[in-house]
Protein backbone atom coordinates (compact mmCIF):
# COMPACT_ATOMS: atom_id res chain seq x y z
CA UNK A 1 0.00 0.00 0.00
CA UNK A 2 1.26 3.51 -0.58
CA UNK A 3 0.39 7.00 0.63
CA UNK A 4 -2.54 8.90 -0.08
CA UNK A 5 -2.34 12.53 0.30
CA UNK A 6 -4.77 14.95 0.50
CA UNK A 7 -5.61 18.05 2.31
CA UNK A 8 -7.13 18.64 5.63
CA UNK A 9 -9.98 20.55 4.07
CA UNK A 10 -10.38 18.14 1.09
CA UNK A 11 -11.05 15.52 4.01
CA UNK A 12 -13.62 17.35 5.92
CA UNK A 13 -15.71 18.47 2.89
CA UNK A 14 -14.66 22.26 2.95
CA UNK A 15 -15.33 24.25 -0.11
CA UNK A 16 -12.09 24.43 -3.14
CA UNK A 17 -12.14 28.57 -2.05
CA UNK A 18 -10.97 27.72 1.50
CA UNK A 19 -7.41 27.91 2.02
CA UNK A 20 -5.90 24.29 2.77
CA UNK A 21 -2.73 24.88 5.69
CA UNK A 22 -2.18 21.01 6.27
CA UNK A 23 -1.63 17.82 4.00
CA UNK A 24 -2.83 14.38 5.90
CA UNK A 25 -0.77 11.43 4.39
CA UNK A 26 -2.30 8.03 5.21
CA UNK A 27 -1.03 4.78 4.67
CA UNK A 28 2.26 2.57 4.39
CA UNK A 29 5.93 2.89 3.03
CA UNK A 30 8.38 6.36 2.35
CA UNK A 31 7.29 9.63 1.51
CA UNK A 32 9.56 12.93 1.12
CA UNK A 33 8.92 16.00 3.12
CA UNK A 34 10.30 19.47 3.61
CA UNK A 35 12.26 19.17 6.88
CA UNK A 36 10.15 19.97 10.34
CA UNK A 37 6.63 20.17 8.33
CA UNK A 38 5.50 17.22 10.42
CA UNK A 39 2.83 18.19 12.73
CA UNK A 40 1.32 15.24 14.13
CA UNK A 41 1.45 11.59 13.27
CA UNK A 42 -0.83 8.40 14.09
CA UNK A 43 1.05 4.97 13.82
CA UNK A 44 4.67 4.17 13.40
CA UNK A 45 6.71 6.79 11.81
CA UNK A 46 10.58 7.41 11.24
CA UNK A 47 12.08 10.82 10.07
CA UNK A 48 15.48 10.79 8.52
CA UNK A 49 17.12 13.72 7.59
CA UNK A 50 18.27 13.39 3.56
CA UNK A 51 21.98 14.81 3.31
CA UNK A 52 22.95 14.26 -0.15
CA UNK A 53 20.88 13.87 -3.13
CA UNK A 54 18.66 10.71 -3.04
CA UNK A 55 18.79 10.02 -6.55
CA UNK A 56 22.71 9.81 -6.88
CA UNK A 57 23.14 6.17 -6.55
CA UNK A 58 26.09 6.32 -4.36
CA UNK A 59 27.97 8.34 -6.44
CA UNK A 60 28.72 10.71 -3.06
CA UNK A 61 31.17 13.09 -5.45
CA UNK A 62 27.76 13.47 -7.91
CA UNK A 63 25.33 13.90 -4.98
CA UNK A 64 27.68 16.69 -3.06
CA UNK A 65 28.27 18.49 -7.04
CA UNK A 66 24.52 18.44 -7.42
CA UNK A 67 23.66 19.56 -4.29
CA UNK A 68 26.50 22.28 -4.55
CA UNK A 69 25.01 23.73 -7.67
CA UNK A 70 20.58 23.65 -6.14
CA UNK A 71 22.78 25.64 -3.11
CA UNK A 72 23.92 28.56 -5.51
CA UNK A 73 21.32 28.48 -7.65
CA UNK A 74 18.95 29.31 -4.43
CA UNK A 75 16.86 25.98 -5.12
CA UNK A 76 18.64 24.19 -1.70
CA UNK A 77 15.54 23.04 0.31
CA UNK A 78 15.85 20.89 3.34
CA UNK A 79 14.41 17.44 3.22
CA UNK A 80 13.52 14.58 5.22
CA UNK A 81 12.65 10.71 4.38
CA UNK A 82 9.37 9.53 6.12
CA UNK A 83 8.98 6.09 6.18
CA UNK A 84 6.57 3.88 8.27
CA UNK A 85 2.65 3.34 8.16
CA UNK A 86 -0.30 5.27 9.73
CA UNK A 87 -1.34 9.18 9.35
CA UNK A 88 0.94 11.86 9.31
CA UNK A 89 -0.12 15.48 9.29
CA UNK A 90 1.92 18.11 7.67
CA UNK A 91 1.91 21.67 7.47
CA UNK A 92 4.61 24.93 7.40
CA UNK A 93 4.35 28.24 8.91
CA UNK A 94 0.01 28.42 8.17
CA UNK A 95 0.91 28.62 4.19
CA UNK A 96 -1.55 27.35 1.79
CA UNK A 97 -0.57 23.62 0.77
CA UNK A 98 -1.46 22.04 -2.61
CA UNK A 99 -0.85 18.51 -2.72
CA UNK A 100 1.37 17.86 -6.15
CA UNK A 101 0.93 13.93 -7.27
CA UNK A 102 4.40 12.82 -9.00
CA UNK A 103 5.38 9.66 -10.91
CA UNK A 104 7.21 7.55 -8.98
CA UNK A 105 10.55 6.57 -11.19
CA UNK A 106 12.29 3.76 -10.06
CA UNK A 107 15.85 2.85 -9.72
């Protein structure tokens, strides 16, 4: 099973012209998050901070270049791996959230 994600708002039935602040993920395996936007979580949940560039398959010299260049191109965001199964609410600093589906590409 993988995550569903969907806002707060979407959940509860509130009209698409109320402003969504929180993202509910529900189910089972990894997800990644911008670091500290976990709010609360229901079930068993592990945060790992991601240091270098997930998608550099162990190339550490690639992953540090890549990340070098997001760094001065302003584009750096911090990041976190959550893995584990239940609900986990996000949210950061009461800012709209829109909930972005991507395809997942394997390795």
């Amino acid at each position: 099973m993988a995550f569903q994600f969907a806002t707060y708002e979407q959940m509860t039935g509130a009209s698409e012209h109320t402003p969504a602040y929180s993202c509910v993920a529900q189910g089972s395996g990894f997800f990644f998050a911008k670091k500290g936007a976990m709010v609360a979580d229901q079930g068993n949940f592990k945060y790992e901070k991601v240091l270098i560039d997930p998608n550099a398959n162990g190339n550490l010299i690639k992953g540090i270049m890549k990340q070098m260049g997001r760094k001065l191109a302003g584009e750096n965001m911090p990041v976190m791996k959550v893995s584990g199964d239940g609900l986990c609410v996000l949210a950061w600093e009461a800012k709209n959230v829109k909930v972005i589906p991507m395809n997942q590409e394997t390795v």
